[in-house]
Protein backbone atom coordinates (compact mmCIF):
# COMPACT_ATOMS: atom_id res chain seq x y z
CA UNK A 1 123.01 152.30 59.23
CA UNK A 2 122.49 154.01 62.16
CA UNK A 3 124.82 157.05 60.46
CA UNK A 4 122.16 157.08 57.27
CA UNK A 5 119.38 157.16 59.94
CA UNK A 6 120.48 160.36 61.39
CA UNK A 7 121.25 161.72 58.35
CA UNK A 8 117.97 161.28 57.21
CA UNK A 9 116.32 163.10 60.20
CA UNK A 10 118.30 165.84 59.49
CA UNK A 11 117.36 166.34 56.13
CA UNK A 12 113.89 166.06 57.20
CA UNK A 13 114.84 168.84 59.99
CA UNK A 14 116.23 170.88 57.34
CA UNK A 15 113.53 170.33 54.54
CA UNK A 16 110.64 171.02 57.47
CA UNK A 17 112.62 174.09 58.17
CA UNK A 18 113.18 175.04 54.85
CA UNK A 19 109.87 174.81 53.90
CA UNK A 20 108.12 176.77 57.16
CA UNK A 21 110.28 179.47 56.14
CA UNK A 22 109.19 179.70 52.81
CA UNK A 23 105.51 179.22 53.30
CA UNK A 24 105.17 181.90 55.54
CA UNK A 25 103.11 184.49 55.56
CA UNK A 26 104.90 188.10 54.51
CA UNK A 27 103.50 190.65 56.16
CA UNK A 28 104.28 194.72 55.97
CA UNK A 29 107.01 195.94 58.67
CA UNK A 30 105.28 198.78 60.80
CA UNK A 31 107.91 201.05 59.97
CA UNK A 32 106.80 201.00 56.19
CA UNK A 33 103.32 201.87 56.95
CA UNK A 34 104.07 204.39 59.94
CA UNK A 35 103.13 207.69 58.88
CA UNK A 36 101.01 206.56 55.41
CA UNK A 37 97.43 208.16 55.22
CA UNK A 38 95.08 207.82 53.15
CA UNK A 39 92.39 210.32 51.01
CA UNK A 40 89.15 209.25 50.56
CA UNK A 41 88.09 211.41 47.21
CA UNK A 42 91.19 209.56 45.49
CA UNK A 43 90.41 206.55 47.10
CA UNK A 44 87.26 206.60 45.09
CA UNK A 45 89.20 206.40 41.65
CA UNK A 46 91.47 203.50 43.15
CA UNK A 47 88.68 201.31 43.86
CA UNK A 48 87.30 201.73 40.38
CA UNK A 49 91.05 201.36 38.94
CA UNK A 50 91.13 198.04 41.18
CA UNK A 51 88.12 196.41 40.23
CA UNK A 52 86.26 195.93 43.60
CA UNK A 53 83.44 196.00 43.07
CA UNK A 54 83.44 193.66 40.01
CA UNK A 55 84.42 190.82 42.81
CA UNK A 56 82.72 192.01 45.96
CA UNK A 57 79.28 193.83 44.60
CA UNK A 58 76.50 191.11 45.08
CA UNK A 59 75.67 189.62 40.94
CA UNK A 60 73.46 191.61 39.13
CA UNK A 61 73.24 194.99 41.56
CA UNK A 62 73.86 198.49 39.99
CA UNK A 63 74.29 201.88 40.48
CA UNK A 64 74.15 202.42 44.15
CA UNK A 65 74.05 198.89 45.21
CA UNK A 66 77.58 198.00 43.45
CA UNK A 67 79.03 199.82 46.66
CA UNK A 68 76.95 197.30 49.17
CA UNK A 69 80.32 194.95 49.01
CA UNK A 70 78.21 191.81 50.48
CA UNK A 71 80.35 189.17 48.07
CA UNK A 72 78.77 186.24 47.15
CA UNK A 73 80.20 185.65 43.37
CA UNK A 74 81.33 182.68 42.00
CA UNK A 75 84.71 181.73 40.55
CA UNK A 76 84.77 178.30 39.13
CA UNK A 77 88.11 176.83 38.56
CA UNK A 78 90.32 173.70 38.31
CA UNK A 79 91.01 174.20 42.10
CA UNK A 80 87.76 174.86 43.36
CA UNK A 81 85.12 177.36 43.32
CA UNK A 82 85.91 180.43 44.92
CA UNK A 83 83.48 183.16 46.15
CA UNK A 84 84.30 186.73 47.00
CA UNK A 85 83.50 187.79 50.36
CA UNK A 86 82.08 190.54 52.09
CA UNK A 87 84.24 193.40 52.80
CA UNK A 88 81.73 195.70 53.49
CA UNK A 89 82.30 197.71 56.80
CA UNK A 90 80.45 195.06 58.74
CA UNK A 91 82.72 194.57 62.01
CA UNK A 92 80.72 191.10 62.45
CA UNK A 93 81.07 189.76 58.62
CA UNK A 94 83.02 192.24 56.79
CA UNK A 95 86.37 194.24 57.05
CA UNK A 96 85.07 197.07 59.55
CA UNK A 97 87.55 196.47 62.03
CA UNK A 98 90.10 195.99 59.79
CA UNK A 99 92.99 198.28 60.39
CA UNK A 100 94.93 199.67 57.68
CA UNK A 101 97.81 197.16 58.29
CA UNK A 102 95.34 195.02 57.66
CA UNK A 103 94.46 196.02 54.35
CA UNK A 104 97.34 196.61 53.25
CA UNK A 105 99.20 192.96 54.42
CA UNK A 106 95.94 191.54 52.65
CA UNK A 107 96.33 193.11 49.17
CA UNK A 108 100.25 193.47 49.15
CA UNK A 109 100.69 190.39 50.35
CA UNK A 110 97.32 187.58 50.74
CA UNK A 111 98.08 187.35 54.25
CA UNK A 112 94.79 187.94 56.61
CA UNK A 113 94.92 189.67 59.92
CA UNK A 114 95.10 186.13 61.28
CA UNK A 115 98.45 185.14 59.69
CA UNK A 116 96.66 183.23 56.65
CA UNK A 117 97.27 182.61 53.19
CA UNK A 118 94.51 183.81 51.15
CA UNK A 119 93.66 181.98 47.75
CA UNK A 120 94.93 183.96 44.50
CA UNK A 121 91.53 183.83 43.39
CA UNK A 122 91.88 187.46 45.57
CA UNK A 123 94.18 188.79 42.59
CA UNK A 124 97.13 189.98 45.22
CA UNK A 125 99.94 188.72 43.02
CA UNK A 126 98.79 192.19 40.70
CA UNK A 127 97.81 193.90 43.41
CA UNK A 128 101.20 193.62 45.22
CA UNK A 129 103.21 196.27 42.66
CA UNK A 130 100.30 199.23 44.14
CA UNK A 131 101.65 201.81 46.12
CA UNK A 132 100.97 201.97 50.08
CA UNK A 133 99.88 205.71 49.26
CA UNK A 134 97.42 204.07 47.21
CA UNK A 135 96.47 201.91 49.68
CA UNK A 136 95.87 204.27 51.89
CA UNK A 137 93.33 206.02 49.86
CA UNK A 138 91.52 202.53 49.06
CA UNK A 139 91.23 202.50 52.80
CA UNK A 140 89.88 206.05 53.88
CA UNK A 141 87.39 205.42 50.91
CA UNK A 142 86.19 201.63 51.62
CA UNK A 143 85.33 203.02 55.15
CA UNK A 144 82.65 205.32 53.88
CA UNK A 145 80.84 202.94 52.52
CA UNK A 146 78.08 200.77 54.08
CA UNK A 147 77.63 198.03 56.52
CA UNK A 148 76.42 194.84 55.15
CA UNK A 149 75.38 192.35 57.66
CA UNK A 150 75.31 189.24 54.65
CA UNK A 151 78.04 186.48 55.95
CA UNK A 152 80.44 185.19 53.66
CA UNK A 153 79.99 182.14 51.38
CA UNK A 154 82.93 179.69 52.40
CA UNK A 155 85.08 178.29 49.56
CA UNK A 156 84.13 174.79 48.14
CA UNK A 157 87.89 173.45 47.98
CA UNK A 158 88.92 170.07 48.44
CA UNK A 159 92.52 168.66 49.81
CA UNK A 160 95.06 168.81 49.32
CA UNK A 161 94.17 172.90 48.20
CA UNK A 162 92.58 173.55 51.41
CA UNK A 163 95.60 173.16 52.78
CA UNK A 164 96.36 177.47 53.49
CA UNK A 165 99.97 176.74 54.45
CA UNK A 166 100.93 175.06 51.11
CA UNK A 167 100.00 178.28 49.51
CA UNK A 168 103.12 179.86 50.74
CA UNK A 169 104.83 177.55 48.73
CA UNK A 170 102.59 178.79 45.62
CA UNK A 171 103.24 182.58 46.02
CA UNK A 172 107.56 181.53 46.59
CA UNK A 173 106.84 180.72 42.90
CA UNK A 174 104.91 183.04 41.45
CA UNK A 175 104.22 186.19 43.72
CA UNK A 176 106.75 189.10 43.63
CA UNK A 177 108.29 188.69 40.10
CA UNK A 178 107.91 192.61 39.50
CA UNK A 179 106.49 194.46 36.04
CA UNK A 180 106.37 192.14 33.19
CA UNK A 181 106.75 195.32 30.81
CA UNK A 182 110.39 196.65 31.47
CA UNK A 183 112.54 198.66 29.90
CA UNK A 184 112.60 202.54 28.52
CA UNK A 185 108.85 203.43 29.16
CA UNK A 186 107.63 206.94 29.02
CA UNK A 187 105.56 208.81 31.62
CA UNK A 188 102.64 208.02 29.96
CA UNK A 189 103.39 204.14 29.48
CA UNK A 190 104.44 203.87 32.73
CA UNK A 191 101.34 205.07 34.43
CA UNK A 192 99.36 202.65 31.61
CA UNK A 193 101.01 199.92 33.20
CA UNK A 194 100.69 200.93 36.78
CA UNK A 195 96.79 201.35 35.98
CA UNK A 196 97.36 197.55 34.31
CA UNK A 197 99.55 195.16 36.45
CA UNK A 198 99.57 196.70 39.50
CA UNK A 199 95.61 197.76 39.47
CA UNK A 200 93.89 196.79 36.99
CA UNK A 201 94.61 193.29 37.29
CA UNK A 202 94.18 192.66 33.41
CA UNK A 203 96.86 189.69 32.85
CA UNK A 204 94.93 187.64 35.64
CA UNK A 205 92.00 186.77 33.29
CA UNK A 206 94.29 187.78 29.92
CA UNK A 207 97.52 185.75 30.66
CA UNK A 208 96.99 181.91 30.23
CA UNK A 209 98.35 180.20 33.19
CA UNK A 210 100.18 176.61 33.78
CA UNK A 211 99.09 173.36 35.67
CA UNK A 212 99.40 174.89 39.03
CA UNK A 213 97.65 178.00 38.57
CA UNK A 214 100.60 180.09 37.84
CA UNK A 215 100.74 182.92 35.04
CA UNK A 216 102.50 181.99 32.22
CA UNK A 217 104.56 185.17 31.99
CA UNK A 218 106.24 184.42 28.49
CA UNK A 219 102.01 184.70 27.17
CA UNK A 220 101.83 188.18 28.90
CA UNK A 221 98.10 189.08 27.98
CA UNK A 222 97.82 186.64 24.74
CA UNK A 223 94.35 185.17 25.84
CA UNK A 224 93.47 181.47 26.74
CA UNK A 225 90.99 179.60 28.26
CA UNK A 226 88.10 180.95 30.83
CA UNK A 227 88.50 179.43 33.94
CA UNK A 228 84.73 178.51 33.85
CA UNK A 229 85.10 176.27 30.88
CA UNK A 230 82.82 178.86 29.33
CA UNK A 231 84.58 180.45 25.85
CA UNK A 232 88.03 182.12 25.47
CA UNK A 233 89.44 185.00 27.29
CA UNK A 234 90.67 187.23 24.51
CA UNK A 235 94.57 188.45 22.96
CA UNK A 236 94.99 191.82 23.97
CA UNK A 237 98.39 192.06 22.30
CA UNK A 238 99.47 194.17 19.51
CA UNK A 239 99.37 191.13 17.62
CA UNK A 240 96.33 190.63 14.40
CA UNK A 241 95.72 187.91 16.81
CA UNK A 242 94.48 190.52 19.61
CA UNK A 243 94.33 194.16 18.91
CA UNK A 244 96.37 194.65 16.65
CA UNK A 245 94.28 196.40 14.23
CA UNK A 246 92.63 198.55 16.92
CA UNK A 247 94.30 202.44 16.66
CA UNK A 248 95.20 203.69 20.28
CA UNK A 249 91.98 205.68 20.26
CA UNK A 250 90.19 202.69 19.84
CA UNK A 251 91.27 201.18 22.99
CA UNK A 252 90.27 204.94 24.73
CA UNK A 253 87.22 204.82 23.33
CA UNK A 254 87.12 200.49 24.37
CA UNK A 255 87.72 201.51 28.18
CA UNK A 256 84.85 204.02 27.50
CA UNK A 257 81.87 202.93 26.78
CA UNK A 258 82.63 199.04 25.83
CA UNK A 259 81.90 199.62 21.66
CA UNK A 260 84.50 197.82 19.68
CA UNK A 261 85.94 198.93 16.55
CA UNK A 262 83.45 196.64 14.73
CA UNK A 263 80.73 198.12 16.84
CA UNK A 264 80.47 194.76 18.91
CA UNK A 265 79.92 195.65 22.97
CA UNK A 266 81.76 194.04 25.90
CA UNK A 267 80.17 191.51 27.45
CA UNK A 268 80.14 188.86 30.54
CA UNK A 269 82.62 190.17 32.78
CA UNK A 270 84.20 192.63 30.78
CA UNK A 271 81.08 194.34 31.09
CA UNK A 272 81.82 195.37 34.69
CA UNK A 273 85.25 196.06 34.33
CA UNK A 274 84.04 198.84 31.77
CA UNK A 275 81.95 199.97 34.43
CA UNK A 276 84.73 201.10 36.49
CA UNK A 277 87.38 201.93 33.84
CA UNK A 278 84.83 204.65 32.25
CA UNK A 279 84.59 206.25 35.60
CA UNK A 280 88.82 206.93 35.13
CA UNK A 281 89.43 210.15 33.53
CA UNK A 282 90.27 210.36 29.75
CA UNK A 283 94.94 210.75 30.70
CA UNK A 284 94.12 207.32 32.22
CA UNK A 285 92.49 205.80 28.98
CA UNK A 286 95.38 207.10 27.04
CA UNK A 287 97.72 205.63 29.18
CA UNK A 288 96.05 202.02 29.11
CA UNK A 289 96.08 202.36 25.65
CA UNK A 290 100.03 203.25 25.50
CA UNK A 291 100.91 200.58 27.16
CA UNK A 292 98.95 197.72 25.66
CA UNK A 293 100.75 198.96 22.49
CA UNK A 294 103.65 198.38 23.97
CA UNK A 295 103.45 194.92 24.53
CA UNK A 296 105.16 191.93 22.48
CA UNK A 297 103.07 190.83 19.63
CA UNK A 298 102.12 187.01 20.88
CA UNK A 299 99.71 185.10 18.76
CA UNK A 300 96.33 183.53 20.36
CA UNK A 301 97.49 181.51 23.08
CA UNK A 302 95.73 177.80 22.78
């Protein structure tokens, strides 16, 4: 007995050890990022390519006002509800005196300059595949923008999710599994799906996702439920499903302005994600388009 006793504690040992290791925080090694800097003009384009300001603009502001990154919106799910905070260049309630380390730990990896997990509602898991030169510019741009002294909205999670160390064990499964589009991909197709998983962050609304949050990677971009209980995100695969029917200059045209080939306009949040994919220029468009035509044909995912 007493043999199966201490054999027992060690397996807990282990298992405790085992699972510290994996649920900790990944951060960038200062070597990596020695050296990196950043350009503010081409920063510009990677926040639109990102999406920022979809999350972090307060609801409802335009023009201007998108770039006063006070947070505040909403993201209802079967977890919680989320709310994007402020990472204006408040020092007090924002990200001003955030250093690019910082950054760059938080949106390569969901890890905050204290050593916490952040939730995936911050879409890092896409995010991760960007480039620190990138980065970089997404930096030296974010810090010419404005000051916002509006505090962040805490999350409204219950246990055991707001426990921030379990997450490690969420992003062991389903963070760092690379491009989801492989294989013999032109110059064109591969900067469409640079602009789409590692920016764009398309498959996080587009790809349904499993019990425990996870992206269901054999749907890649086949549409399911909103996470709001409110309608269906969309199919945007090559299948009559999704956009199949829609000619490559359809999808340019899409990104553009937000008209349909049946003349319908985006909508909801789509809306705002046109916002900042007409401000890319036209090669980009193309290249979006390229690559969602290179996807596998997947029916409507229920």
């Amino acid at each position: 007995m007493g043999k199966l006793v201490r054999l027992g504690l060690l397996g807990i040992v282990v298992g405790a050890g085992v699972f510290w290791w994996i649920t900790t925080p990944k951060v960038w090694e200062p070597d990596a990022l020695a050296g990196v800097s950043g350009d503010a003009d081409k920063g510009e384009l990677v926040f639109a390519a990102a999406g920022c300001a979809s999350c972090h603009a307060v609801k409802g502001s335009e023009g201007a006002d998108k770039l006063a990154l006070a947070g505040g919106q909403a993201f209802e799910t079967d977890f919680g509800t989320f709310h994007a905070p402020n990472i204006s260049q408040s020092v007090e309630h924002g990200i001003g005196n955030w250093s690019f380390a910082d950054l760059a730990n938080a949106v390569s990896f969901g890890t905050s300059p204290d050593g916490q997990h952040y939730y995936p509602a911050f879409p890092y898991t896409t995010y991760e595949n960007m480039e620190l030169t990138d980065l970089a510019d997404l930096y030296a741009y974010l810090k010419t923008l404005p000051a916002v002294e509006t505090p962040s909205l805490p999350h409204e999670v219950g246990f055991p999710f707001n426990i921030r160390r379990t997450l490690g064990g969420w992003k062991f499964l389903f963070a760092g599994k690379g491009w989801a589009l492989d294989g013999d991909l032109n110059e064109e197709e591969t900067r469409g799906r640079y602009l789409v998983e590692a920016m764009g962050h398309c498959a996080e609304c587009h790809t349904p996702r499993n019990a425990i949050g996870g992206m269901d990677r054999s749907r890649w971009m086949a549409g399911g439920p909103n996470p709001d209980g409110e309608g269906r995100i969309p199919n945007i695969t090559p299948h009559e499903d999704g956009i199949g029917g829609w000619a490559a200059i359809d999808i340019e045209t899409y990104l553009n302005s937000g008209f349909t080939p049946e003349f319908d306009v985006a909508g909801g949040q789509m809306a705002d994600v046109v916002e900042n994919t007409k401000l890319l220029p036209p090669e980009d468009h193309a290249a979006i388009a390229a690559y969602l035509k290179r996807l596998e044909p997947l029916a409507r995912a229920e």
